[in-house]
Each structure stands twice: as C-alpha cells, then as structure tokens.
C-alpha atoms as a PDB file:
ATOM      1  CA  UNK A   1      13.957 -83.014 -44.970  1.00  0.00           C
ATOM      2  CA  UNK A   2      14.786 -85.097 -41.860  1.00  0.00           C
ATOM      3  CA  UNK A   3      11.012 -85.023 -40.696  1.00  0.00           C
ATOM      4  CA  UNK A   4       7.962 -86.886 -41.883  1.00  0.00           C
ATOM      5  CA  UNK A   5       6.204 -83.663 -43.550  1.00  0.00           C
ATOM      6  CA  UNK A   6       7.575 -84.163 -47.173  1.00  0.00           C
ATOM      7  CA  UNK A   7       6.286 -87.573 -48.655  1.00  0.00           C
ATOM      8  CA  UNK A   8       9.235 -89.643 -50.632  1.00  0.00           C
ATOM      9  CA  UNK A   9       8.677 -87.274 -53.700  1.00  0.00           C
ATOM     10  CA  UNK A  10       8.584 -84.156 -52.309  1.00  0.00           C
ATOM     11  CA  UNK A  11      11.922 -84.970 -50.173  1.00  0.00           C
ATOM     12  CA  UNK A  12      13.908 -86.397 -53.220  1.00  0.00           C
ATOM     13  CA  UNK A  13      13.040 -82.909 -54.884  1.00  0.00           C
ATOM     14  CA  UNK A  14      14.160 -80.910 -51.902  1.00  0.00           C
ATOM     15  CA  UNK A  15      17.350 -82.628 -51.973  1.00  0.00           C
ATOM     16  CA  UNK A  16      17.717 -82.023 -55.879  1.00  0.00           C
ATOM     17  CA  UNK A  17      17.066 -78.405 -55.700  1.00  0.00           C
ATOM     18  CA  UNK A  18      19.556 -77.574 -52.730  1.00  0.00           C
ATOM     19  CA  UNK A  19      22.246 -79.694 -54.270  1.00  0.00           C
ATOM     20  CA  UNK A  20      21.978 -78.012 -57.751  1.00  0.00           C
ATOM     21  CA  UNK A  21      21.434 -74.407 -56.249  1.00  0.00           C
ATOM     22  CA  UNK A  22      24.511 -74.706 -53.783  1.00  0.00           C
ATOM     23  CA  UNK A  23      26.860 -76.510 -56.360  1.00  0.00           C
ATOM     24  CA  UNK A  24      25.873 -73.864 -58.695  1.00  0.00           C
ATOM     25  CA  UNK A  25      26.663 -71.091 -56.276  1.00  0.00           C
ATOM     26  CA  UNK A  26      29.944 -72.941 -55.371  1.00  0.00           C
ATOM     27  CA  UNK A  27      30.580 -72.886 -59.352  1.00  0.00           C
ATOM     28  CA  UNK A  28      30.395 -68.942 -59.336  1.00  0.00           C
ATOM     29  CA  UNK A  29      32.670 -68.545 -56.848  1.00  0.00           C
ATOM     30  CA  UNK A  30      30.030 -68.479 -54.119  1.00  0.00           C
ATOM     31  CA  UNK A  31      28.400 -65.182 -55.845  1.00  0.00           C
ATOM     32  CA  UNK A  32      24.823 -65.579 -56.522  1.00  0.00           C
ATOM     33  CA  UNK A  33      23.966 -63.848 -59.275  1.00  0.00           C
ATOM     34  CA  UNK A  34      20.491 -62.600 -61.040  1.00  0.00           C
ATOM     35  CA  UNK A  35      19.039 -62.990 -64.371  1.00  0.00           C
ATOM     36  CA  UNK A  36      21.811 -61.090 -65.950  1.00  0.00           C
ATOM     37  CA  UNK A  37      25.468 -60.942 -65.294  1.00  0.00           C
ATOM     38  CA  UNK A  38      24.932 -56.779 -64.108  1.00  0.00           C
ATOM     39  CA  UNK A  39      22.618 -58.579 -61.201  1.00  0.00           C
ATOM     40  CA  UNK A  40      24.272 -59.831 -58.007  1.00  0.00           C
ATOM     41  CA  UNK A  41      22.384 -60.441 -55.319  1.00  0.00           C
ATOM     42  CA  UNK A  42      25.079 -61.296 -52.992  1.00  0.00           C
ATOM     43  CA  UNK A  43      28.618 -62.832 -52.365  1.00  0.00           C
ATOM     44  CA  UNK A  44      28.283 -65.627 -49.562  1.00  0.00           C
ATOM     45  CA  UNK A  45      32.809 -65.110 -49.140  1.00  0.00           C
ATOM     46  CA  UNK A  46      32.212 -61.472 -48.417  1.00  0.00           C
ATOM     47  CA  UNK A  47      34.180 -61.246 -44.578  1.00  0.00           C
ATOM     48  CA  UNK A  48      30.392 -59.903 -43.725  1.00  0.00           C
ATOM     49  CA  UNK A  49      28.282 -61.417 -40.796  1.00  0.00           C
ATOM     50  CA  UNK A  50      25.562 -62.406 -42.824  1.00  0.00           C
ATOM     51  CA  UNK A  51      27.354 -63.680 -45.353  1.00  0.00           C
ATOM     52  CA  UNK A  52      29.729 -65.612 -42.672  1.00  0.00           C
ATOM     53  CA  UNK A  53      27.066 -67.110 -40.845  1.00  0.00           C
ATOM     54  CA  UNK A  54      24.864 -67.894 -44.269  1.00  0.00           C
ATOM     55  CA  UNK A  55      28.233 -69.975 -45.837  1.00  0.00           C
ATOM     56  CA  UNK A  56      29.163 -71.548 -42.547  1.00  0.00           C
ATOM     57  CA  UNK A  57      25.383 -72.704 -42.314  1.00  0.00           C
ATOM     58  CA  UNK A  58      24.895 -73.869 -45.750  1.00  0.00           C
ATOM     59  CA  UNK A  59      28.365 -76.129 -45.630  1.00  0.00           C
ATOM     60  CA  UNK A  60      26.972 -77.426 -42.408  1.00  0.00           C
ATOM     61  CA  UNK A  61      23.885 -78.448 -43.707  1.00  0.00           C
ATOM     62  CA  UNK A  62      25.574 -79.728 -46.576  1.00  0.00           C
ATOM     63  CA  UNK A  63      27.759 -81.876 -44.725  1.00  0.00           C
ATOM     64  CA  UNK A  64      24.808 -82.827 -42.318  1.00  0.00           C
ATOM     65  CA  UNK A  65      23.039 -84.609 -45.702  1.00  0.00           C
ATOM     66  CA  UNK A  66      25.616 -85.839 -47.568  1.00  0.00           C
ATOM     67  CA  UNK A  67      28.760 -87.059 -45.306  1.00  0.00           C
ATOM     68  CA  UNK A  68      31.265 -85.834 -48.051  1.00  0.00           C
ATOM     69  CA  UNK A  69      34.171 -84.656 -45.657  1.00  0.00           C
ATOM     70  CA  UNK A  70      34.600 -82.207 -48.935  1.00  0.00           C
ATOM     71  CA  UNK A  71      31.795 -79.897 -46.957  1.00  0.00           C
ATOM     72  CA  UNK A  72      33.413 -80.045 -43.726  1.00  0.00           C
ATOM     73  CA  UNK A  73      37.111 -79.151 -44.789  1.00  0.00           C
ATOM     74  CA  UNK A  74      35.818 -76.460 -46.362  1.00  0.00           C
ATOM     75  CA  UNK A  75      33.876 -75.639 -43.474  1.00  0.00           C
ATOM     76  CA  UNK A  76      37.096 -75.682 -41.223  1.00  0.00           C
ATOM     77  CA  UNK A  77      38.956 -73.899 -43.620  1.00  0.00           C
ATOM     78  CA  UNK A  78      36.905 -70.915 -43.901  1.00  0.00           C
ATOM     79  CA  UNK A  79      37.736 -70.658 -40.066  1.00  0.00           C
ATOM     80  CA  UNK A  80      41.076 -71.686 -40.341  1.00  0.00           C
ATOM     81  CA  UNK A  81      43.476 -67.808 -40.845  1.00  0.00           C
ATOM     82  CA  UNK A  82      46.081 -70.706 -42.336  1.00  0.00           C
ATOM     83  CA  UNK A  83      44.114 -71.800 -44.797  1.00  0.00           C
ATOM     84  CA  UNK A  84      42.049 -68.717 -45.420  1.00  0.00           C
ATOM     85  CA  UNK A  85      42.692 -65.356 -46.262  1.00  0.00           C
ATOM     86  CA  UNK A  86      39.127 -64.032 -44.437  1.00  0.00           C
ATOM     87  CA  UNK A  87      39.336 -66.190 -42.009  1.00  0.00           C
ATOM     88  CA  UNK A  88      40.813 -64.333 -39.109  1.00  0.00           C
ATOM     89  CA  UNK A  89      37.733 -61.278 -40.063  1.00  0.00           C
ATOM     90  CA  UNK A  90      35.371 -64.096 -40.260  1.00  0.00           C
ATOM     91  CA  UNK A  91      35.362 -65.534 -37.013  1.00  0.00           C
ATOM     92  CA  UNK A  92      35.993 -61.912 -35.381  1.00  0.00           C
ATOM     93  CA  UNK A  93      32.485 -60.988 -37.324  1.00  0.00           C
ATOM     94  CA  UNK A  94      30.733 -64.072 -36.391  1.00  0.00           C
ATOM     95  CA  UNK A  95      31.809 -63.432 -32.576  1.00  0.00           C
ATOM     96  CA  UNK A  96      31.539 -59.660 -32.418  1.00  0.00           C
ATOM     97  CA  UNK A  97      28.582 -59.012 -35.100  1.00  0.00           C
ATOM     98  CA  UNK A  98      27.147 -55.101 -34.324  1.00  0.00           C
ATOM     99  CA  UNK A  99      23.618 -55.248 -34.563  1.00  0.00           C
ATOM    100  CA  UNK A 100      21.397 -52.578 -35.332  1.00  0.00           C
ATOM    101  CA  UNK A 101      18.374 -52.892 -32.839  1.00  0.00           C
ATOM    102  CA  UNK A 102      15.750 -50.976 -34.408  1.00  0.00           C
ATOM    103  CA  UNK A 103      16.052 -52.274 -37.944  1.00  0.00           C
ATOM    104  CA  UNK A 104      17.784 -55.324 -38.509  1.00  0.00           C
ATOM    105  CA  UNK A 105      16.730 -57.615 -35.788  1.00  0.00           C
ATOM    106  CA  UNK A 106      14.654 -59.721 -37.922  1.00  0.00           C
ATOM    107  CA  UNK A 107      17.297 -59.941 -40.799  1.00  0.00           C
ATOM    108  CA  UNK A 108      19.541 -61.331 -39.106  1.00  0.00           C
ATOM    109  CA  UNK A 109      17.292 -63.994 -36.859  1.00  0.00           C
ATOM    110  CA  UNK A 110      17.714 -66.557 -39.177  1.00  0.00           C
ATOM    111  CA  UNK A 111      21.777 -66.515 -38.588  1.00  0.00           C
ATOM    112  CA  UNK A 112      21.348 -66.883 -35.562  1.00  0.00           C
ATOM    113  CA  UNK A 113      18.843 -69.695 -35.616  1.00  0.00           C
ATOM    114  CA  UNK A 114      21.826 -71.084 -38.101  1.00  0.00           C
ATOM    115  CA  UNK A 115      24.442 -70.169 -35.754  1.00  0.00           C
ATOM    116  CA  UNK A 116      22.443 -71.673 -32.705  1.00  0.00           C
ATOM    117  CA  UNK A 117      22.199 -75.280 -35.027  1.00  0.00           C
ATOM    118  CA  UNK A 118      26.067 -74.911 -35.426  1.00  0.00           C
ATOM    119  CA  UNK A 119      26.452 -74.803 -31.527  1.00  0.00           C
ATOM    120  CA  UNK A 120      24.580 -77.190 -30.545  1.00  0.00           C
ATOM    121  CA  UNK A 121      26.366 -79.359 -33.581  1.00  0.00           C
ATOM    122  CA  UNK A 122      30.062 -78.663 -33.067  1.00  0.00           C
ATOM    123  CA  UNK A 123      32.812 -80.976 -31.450  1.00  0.00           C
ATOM    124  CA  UNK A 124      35.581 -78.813 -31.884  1.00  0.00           C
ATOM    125  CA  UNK A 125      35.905 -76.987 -28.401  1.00  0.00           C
ATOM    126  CA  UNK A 126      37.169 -73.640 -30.062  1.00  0.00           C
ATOM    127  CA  UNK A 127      34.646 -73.255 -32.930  1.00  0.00           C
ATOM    128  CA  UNK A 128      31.761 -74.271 -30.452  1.00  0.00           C
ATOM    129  CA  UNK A 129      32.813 -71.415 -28.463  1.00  0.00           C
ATOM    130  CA  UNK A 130      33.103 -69.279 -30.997  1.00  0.00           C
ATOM    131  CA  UNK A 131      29.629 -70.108 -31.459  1.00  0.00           C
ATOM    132  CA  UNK A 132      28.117 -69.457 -28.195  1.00  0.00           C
ATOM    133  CA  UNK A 133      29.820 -66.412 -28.007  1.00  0.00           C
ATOM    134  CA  UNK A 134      28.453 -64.975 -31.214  1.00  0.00           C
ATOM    135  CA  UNK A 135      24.975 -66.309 -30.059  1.00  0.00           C
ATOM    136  CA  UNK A 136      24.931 -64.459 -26.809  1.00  0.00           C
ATOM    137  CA  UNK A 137      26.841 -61.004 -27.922  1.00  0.00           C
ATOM    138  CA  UNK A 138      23.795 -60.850 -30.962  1.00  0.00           C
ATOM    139  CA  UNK A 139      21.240 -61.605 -28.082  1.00  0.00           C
ATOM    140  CA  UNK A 140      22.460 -58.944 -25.778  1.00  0.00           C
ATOM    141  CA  UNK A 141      22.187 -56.433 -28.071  1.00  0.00           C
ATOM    142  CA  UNK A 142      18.898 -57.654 -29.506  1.00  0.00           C
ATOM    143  CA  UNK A 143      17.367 -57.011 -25.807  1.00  0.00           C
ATOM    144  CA  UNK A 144      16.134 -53.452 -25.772  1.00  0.00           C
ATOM    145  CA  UNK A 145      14.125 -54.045 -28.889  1.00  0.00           C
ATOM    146  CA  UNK A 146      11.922 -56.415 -26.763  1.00  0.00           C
ATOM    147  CA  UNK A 147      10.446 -53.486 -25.300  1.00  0.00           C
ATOM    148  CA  UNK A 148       9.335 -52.094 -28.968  1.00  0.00           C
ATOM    149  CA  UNK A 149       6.193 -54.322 -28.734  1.00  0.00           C
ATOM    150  CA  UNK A 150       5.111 -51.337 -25.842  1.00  0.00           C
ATOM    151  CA  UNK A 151       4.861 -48.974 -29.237  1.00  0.00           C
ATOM    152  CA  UNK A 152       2.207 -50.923 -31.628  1.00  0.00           C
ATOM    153  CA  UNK A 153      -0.905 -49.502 -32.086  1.00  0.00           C
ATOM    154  CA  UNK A 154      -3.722 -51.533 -33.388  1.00  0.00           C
ATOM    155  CA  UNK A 155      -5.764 -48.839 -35.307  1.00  0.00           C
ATOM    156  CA  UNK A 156      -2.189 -48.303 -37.106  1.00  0.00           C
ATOM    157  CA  UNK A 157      -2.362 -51.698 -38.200  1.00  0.00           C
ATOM    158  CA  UNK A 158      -5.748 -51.292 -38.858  1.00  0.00           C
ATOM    159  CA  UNK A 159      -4.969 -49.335 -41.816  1.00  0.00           C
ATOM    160  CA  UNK A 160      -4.051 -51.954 -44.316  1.00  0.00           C
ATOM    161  CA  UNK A 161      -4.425 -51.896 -47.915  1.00  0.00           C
ATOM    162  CA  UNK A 162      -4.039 -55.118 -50.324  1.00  0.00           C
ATOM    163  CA  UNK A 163      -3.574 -52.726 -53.385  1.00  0.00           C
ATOM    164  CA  UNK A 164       0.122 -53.480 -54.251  1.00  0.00           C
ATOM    165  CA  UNK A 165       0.017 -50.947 -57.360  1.00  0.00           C
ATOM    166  CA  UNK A 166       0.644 -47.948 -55.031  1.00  0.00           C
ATOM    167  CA  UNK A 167       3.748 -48.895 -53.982  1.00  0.00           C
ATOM    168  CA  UNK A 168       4.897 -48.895 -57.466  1.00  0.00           C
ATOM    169  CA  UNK A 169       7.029 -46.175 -58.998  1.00  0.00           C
ATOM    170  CA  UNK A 170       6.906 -45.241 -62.784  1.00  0.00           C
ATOM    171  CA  UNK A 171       8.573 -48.228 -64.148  1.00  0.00           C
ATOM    172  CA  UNK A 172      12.334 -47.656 -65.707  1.00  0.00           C
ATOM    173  CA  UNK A 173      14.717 -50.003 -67.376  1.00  0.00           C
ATOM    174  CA  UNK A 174      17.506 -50.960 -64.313  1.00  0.00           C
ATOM    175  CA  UNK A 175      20.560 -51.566 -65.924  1.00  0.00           C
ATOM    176  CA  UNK A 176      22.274 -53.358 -62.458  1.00  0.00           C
ATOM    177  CA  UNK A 177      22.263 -54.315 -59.102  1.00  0.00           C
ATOM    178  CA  UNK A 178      22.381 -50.527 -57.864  1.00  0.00           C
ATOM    179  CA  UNK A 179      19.408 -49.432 -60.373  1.00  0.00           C
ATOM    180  CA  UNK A 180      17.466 -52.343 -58.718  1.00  0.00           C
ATOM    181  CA  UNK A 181      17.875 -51.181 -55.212  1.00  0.00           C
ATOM    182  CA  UNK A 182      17.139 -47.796 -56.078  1.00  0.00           C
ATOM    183  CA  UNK A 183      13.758 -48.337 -57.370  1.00  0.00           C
ATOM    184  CA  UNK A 184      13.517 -51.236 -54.235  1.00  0.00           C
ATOM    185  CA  UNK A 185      14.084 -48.279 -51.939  1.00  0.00           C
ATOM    186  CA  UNK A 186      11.605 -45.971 -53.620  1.00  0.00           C
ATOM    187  CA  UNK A 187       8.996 -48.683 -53.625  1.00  0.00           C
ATOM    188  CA  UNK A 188       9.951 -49.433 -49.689  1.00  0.00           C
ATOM    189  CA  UNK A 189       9.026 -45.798 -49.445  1.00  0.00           C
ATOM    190  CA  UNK A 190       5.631 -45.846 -51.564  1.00  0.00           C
ATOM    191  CA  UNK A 191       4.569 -48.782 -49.582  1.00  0.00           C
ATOM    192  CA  UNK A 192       4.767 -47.490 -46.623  1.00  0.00           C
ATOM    193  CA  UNK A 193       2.751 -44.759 -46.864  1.00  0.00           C
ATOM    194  CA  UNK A 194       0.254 -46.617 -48.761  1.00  0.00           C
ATOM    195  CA  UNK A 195      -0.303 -49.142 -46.255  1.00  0.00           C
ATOM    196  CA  UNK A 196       0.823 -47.803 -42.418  1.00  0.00           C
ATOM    197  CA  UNK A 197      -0.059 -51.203 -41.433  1.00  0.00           C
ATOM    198  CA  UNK A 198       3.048 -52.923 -43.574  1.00  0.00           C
ATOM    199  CA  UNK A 199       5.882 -50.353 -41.510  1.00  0.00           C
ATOM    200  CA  UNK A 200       4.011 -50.517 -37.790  1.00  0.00           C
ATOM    201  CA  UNK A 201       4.120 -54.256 -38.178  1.00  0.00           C
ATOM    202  CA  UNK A 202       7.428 -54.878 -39.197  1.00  0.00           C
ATOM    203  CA  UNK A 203       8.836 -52.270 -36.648  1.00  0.00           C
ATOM    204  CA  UNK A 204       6.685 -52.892 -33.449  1.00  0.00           C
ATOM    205  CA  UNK A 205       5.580 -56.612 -33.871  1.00  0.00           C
ATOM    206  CA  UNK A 206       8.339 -58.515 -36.164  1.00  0.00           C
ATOM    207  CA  UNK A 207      10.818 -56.603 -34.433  1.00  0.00           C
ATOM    208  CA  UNK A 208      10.257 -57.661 -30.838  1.00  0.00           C
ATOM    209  CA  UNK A 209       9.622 -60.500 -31.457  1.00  0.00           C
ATOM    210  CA  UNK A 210      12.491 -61.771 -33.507  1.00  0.00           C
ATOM    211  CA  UNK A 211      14.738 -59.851 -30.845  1.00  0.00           C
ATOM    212  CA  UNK A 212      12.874 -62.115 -28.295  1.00  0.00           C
ATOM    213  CA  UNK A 213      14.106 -65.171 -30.841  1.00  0.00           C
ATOM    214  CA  UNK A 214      17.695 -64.151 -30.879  1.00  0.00           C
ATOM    215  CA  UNK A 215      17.285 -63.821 -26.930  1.00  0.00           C
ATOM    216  CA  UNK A 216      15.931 -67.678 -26.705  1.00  0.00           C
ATOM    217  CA  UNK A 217      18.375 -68.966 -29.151  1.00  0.00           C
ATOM    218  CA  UNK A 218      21.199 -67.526 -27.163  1.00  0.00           C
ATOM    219  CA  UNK A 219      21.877 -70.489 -24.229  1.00  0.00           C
ATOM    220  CA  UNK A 220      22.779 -67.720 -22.245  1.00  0.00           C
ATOM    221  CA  UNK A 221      19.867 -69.229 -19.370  1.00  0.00           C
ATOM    222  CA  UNK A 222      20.552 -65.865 -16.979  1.00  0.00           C
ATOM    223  CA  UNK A 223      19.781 -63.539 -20.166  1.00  0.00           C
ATOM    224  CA  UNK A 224      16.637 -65.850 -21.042  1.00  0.00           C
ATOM    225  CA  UNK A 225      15.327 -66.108 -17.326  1.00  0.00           C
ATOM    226  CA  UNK A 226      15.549 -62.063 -17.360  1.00  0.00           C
ATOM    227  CA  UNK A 227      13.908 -61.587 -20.478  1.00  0.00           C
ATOM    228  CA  UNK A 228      11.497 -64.330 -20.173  1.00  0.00           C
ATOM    229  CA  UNK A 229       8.500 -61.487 -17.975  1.00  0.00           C
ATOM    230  CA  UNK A 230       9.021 -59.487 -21.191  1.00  0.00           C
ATOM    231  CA  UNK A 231       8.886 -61.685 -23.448  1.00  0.00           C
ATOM    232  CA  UNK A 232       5.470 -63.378 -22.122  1.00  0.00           C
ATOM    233  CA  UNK A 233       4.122 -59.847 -22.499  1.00  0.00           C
ATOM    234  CA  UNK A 234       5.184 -59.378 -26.325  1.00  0.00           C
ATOM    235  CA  UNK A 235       3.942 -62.550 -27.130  1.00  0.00           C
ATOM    236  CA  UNK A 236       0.332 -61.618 -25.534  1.00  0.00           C
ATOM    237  CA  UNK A 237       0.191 -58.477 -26.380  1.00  0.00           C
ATOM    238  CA  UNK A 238      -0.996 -58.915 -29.927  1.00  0.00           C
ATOM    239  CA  UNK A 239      -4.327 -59.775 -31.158  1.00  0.00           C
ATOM    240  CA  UNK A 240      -2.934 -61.702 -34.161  1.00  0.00           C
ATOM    241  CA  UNK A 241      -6.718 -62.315 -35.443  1.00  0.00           C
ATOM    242  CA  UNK A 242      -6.360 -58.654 -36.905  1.00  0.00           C
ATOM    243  CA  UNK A 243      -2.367 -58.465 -38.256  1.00  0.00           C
ATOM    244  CA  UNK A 244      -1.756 -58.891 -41.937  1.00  0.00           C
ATOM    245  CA  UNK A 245       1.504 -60.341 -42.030  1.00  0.00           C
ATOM    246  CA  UNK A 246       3.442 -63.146 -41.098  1.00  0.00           C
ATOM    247  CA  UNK A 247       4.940 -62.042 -37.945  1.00  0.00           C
ATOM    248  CA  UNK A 248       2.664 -64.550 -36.383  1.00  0.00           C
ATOM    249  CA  UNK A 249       5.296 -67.354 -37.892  1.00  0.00           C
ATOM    250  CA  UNK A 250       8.254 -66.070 -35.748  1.00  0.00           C
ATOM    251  CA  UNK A 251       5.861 -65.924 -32.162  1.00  0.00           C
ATOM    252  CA  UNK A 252       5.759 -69.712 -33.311  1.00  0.00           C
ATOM    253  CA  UNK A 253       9.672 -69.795 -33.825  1.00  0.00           C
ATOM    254  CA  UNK A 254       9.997 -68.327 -30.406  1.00  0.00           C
ATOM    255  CA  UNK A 255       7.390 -70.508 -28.250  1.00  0.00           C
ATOM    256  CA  UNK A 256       8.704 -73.790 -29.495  1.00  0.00           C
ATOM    257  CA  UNK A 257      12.580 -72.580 -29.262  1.00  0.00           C
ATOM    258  CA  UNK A 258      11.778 -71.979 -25.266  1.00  0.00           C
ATOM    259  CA  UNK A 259       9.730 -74.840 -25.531  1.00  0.00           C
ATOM    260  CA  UNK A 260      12.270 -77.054 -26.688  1.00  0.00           C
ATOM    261  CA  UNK A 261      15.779 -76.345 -25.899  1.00  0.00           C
ATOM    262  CA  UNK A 262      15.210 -74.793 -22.831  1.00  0.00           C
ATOM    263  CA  UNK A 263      13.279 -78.670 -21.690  1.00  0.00           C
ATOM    264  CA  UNK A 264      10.216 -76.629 -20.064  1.00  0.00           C
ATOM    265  CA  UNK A 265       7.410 -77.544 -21.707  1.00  0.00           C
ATOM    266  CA  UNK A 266       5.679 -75.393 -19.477  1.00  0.00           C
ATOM    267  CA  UNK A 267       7.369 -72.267 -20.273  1.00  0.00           C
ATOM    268  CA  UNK A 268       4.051 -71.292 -22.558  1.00  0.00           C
END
C-alpha cells in the first residue's frame, strides 16, 4: 500500500478492508471464525508459532499505517510475561519454532518473511534479538530441504490434470471445524492421485525453494554464503515453462530477497 501499484482508489480500499477485517478479528477475541459459529478457522492468541508470528506481524503492520501507539502497546505486551499470560511461551516459540522440513517449509515462509520485516523494524535491542534469533534457528533447520529440488521429476509433473471434480468426495453436510478438515484431508488425498503433478510440485519444487527463502531471509550471511551454490542450482534447475503452479512466485520472493537485502545486485 506504500508503493505506486494501487492507484488512489484501489489503496483507500486496501486500507478499508484490513482495518475492518483486523478490528473485527480483535472484536472476537482475535478468533477468526467461519460462516457459522461451529467454524473456526484459527485463534491468532493461541501460544503457537504461527499464530505468534501472524499477531505480532499484523499489530506491526497495523502500527506501521496508522501511528496509534494502541497497536504497539499491544504489540509489547504480547511479549511482555508481566503483562501477558502467553507471553513467556510466545517469545520461547517465536525463538525456538521446530520446523518440520519435509512438509511445512512453505507454510511457514511467510512468518518468516513477517518475522524478517519485524527485525529489520525493531529498536528495542531485546525483541530485535529475539528476532534474529528466531530467523536464523527456522533457517537452519529449513537447510536440508534445499537439496529436495535433486528429487523432481519432470514427466511427474507432466502428469497434470485441470479436472478439479476428482478430487471431490461424495459431498456430506459438515457440522464443524473438524467435519471440514476431514473431508479437506480426504480431498488432499483424491487430489493427489488425480493429478501427480499437484503433490511432486509442492514437495520437490515449492519446498526447496521456500526453504531457500527462509535461508535468505535469515541475516545469518555465513549460512547464506554456504547455501548460496545450492541455491543457484534449485533455482535453475526447473524449466518453469512446463510447471502448473505458482511455485514460480516464491523463486521471485527468493531472487529479489538476495537481491535486495543482501546489496548484491549481482547475486542473480
């Protein structure tokens, strides 16, 4: 909203829509809920990494916009084990976060991109370092998925079909949040053997390369300058003419991040 992509009217809606969306989230106790009252699709004060880093980045951008010191004290007091009864679970969470390297890399890029922002943002000496630590533990254990991008095969992703309808179960009435995921799970299963191409993707492109994201968002220059030969080989390795998905949008994520903060415009 900062940059000259939206016109005047397109920006002034942006703003509208994340102000009502967050204040209404804030209303419900931070709990975003469905279409029904059974539905939840989440709880942003769960002590959870994801949730942590999701809260801690929305306040941010909230203050970032608006300059209400409202967003920042509730910022600090998320953080603050005086103030706040997760707190203490929060921050050890947000430092420590246990990744799970061959199947939630990608999930969790976009807290770190958030967390990175928060870094790079911060004055306070101990939450800044609380935030470079949290970047660099997720990036070390992101590494060995780098190497996934070795696996993909491009008559697997070859096999592609557009036909959504196969991945769909018999329809049933869901009832809550746990009848919703069930089906979601059986249709994650349908899909996949519908359409190899949607599974080999995700695991042996997206993968890899989001871990090579969390790597480059990590300021941790010894990590990056170690990972860099590998991660010049993921990037290349594809022939993103014949994917299907939009894996291609994180290579971009990655080349601009090592572009950019790293100041070597000659990196790629």
């Amino acid at each position: 909203m900062k940059t000259d992509i939206p016109n005047e009217k397109e920006r002034t809606e942006c703003y509208e829509r994340l102000f009502r969306h967050v204040e209404t989230v804030q209303k419900n106790n931070w709990i975003i809920i469905g279409t029904r009252k059974e539905f939840m699709h989440g709880n942003l004060m769960d002590t959870a990494y994801l949730s942590a880093a999701h809260i801690l980045f929305v306040l941010w951008i909230m203050d970032d916009l608006t300059h209400d010191p409202v967003w920042r004290n509730l910022f600090v007091k998320l953080l603050d084990p005086k103030t706040s009864d997760g707190a203490a679970r929060r921050k050890n969470l947000v430092a420590c976060n246990q990744v799970s390297p061959l199947n939630q890399v990608w999930i969790i890029s976009t807290c770190q991109y958030g967390l990175h922002v928060l870094y790079l943002n911060e004055t306070d000496p101990e939450l800044k370092k609380l935030f470079k630590d949290s970047l660099e533990n997720t990036a070390r254990q992101a590494l060995q998925s780098i190497e996934l991008y070795k696996e993909y095969r491009s008559e697997i992703s070859a096999n592609f079909t557009p036909e959504w309808r196969k991945m769909m179960p018999p329809h049933r009435e869901q009832k809550n949040t746990n009848d919703a995921r069930k089906l979601a799970s059986e249709q994650h299963g349908n899909w996949s053997r519908a359409c190899p191409a949607w599974s080999h993707e995700k695991r042996y492109l997206m993968q890899p390369i989001c871990a090579a994201w969390l790597v480059a968002l990590s300021h941790d220059n010894n990590l990056i300058d170690s990972a860099l030969p590998e991660i010049r080989n993921a990037i290349v390795n594809y022939d993103y003419n014949k994917t299907h998905y939009a894996a291609f949008f994180y290579v971009e994520n990655l080349i601009y991040t090592l572009n950019a903060i790293h100041n070597n415009q000659n990196t790629f």
